[in-house]
C-alpha atoms as a PDB file:
ATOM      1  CA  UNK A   1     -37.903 -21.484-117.544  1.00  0.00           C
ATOM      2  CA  UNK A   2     -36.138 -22.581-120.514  1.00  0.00           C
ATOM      3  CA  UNK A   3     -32.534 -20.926-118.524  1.00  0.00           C
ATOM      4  CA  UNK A   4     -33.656 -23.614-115.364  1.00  0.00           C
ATOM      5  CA  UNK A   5     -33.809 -26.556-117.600  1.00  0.00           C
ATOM      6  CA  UNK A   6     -30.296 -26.292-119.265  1.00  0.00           C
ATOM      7  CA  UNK A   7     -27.760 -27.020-116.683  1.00  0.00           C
ATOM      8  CA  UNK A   8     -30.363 -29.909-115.573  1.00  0.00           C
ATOM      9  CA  UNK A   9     -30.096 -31.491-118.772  1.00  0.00           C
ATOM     10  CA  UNK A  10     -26.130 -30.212-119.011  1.00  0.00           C
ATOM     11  CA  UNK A  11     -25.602 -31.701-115.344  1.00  0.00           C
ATOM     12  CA  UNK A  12     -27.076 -34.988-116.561  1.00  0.00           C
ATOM     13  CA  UNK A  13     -25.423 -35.321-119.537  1.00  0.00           C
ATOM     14  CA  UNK A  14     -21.798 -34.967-118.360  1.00  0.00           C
ATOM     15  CA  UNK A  15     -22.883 -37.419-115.575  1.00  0.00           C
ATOM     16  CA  UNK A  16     -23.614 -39.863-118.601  1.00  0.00           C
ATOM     17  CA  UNK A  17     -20.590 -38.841-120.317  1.00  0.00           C
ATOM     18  CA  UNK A  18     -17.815 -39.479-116.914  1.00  0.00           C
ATOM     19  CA  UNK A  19     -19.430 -43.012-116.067  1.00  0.00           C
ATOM     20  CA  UNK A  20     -18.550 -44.354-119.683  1.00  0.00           C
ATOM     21  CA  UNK A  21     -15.516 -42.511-119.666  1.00  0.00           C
ATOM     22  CA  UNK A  22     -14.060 -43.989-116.863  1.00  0.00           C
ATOM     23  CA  UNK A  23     -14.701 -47.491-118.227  1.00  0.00           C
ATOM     24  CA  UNK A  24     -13.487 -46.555-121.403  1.00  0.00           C
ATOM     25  CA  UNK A  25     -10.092 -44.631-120.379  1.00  0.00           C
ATOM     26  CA  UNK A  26      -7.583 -45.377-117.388  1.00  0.00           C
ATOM     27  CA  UNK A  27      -7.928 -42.722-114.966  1.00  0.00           C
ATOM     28  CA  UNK A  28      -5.193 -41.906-112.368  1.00  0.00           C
ATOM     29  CA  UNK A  29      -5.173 -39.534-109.367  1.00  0.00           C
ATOM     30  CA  UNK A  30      -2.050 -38.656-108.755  1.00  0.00           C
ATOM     31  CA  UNK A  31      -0.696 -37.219-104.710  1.00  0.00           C
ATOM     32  CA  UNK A  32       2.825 -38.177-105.371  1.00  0.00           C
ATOM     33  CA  UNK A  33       4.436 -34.803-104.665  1.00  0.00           C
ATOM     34  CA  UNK A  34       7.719 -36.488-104.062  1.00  0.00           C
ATOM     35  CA  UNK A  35      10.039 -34.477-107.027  1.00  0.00           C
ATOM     36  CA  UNK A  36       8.158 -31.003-107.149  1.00  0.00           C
ATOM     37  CA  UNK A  37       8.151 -28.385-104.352  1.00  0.00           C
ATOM     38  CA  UNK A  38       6.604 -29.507-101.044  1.00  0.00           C
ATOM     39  CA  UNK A  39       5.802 -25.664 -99.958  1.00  0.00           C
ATOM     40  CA  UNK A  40       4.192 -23.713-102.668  1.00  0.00           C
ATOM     41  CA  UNK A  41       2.646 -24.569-105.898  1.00  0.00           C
ATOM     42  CA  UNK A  42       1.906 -22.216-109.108  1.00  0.00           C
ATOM     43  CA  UNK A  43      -0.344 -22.764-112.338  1.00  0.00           C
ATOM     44  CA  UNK A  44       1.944 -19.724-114.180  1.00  0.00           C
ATOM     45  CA  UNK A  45      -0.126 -17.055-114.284  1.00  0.00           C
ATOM     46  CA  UNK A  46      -1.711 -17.615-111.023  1.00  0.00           C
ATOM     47  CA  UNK A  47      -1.016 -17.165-107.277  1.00  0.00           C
ATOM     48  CA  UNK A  48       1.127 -20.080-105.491  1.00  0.00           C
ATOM     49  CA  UNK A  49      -0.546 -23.040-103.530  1.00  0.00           C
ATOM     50  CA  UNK A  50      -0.176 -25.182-100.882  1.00  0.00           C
ATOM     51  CA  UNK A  51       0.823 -28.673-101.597  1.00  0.00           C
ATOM     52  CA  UNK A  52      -2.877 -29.811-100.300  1.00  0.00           C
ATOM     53  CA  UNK A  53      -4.882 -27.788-102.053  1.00  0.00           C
ATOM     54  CA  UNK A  54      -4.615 -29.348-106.104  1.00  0.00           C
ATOM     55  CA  UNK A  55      -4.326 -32.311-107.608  1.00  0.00           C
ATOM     56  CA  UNK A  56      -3.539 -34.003-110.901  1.00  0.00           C
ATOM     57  CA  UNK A  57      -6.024 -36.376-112.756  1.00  0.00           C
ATOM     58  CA  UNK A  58      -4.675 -38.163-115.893  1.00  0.00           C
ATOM     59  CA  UNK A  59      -8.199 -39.190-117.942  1.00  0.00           C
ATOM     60  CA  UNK A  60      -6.996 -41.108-121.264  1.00  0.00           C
ATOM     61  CA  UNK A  61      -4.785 -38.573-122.973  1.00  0.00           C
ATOM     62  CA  UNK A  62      -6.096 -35.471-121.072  1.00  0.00           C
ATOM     63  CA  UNK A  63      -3.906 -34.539-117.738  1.00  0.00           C
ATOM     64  CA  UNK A  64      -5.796 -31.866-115.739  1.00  0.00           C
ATOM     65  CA  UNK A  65      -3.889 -29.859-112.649  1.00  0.00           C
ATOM     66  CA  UNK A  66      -6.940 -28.187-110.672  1.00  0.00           C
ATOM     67  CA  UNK A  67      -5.882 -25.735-107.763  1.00  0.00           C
ATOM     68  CA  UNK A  68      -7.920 -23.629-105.144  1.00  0.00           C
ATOM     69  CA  UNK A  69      -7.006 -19.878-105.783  1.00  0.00           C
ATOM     70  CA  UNK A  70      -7.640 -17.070-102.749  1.00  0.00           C
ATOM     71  CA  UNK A  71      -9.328 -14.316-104.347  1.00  0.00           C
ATOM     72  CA  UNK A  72      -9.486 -11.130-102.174  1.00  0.00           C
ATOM     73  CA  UNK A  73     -13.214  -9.873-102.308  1.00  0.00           C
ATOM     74  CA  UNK A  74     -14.201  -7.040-100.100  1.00  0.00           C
ATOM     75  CA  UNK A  75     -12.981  -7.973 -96.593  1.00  0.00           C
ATOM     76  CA  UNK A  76     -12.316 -11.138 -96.811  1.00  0.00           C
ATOM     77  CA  UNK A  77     -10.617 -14.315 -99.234  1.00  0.00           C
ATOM     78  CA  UNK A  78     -12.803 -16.722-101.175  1.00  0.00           C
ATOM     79  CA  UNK A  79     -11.282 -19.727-102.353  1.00  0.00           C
ATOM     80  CA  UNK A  80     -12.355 -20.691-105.651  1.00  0.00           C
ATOM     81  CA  UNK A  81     -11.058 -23.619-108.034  1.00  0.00           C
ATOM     82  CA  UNK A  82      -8.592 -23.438-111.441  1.00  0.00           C
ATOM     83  CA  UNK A  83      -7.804 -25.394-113.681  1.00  0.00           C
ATOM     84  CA  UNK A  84      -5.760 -26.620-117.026  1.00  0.00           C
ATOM     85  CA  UNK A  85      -5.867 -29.133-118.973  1.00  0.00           C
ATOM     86  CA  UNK A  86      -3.067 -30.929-120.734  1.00  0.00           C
ATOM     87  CA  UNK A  87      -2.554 -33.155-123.961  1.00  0.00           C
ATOM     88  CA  UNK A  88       0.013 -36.150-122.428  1.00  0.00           C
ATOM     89  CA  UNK A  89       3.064 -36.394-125.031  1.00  0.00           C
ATOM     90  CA  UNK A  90       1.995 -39.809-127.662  1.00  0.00           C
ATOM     91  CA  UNK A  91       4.701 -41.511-126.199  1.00  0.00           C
ATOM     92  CA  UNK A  92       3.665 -41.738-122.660  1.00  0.00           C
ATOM     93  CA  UNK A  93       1.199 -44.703-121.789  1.00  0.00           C
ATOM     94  CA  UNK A  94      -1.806 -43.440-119.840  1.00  0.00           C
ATOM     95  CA  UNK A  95      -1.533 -46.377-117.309  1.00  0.00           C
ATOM     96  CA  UNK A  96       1.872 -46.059-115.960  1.00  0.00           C
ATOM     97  CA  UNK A  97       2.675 -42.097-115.673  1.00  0.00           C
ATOM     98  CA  UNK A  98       2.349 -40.435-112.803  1.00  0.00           C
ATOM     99  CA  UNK A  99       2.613 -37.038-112.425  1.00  0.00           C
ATOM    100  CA  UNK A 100       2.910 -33.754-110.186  1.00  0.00           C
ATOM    101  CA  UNK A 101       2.623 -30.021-110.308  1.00  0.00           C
ATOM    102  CA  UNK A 102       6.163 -27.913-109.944  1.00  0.00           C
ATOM    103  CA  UNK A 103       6.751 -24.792-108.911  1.00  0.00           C
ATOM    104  CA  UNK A 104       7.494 -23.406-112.205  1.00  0.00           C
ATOM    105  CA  UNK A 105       3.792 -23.938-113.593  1.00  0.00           C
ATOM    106  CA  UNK A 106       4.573 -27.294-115.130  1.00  0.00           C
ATOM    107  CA  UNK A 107       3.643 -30.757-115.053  1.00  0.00           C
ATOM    108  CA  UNK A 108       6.544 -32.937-114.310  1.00  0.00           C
ATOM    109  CA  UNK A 109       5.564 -36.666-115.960  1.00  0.00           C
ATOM    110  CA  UNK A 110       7.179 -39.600-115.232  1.00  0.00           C
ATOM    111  CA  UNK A 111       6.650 -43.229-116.714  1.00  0.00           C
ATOM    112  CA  UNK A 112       9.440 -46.085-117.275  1.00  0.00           C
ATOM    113  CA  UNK A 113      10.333 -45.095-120.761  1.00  0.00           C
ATOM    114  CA  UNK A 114      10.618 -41.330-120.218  1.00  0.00           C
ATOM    115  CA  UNK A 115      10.615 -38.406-118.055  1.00  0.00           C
ATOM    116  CA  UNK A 116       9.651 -34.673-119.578  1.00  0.00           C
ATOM    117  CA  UNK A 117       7.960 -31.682-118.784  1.00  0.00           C
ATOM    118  CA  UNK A 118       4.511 -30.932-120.232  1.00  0.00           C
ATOM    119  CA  UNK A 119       4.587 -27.122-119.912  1.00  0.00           C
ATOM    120  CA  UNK A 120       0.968 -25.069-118.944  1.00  0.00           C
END
């Protein structure tokens, strides 16, 4: 019983927790695939993905790249979703960066002042 109850009261709590944090902290989707590699994506250790299947959120000072991953299971592929989370560089502002997943495994950011690589 006790087991049953935790992720409730987990599940809730992080609900609580992403409504105040997305008054509190610009948050950014970012699709803009424009300088990375339109055909296949990889998170470094992982298996490449198509362009569709992850995205970039920046959330205050946190940039997180989540992909779907194939993972070969018996007879068939189940798709299941990674992810990574970055620390943006101090001098990039939060509200003006945008961002997109190269082929290497890194983050590519981009905002007026500066352009650099935040590395997975």
């Amino acid at each position: 019983i006790m087991a049953s109850k935790s992720p409730k009261s987990e599940g809730k709590a992080s609900d609580g927790e992403g409504t105040e944090s997305v008054k509190a902290t610009p948050k950014a989707t970012i699709k803009d695939m424009s300088d990375c590699n339109h055909w296949k994506v990889c998170l470094t250790d992982f298996k490449c993905y198509k362009e569709e299947d992850f995205s970039v959120v920046i959330e205050g000072v946190n940039l997180t790249v989540t992909a779907m991953k194939e993972v070969f299971k018996g007879t068939k592929n189940v798709r299941r979703s990674v992810s990574r989370v970055l620390t943006l560089p101090a001098e990039v502002d939060p509200c003006t960066v945008t961002a997109c997943l190269c082929a290497d495994g890194s983050v590519l950011l981009q905002s007026p002042k500066t352009v650099r690589k935040a590395v997975c």
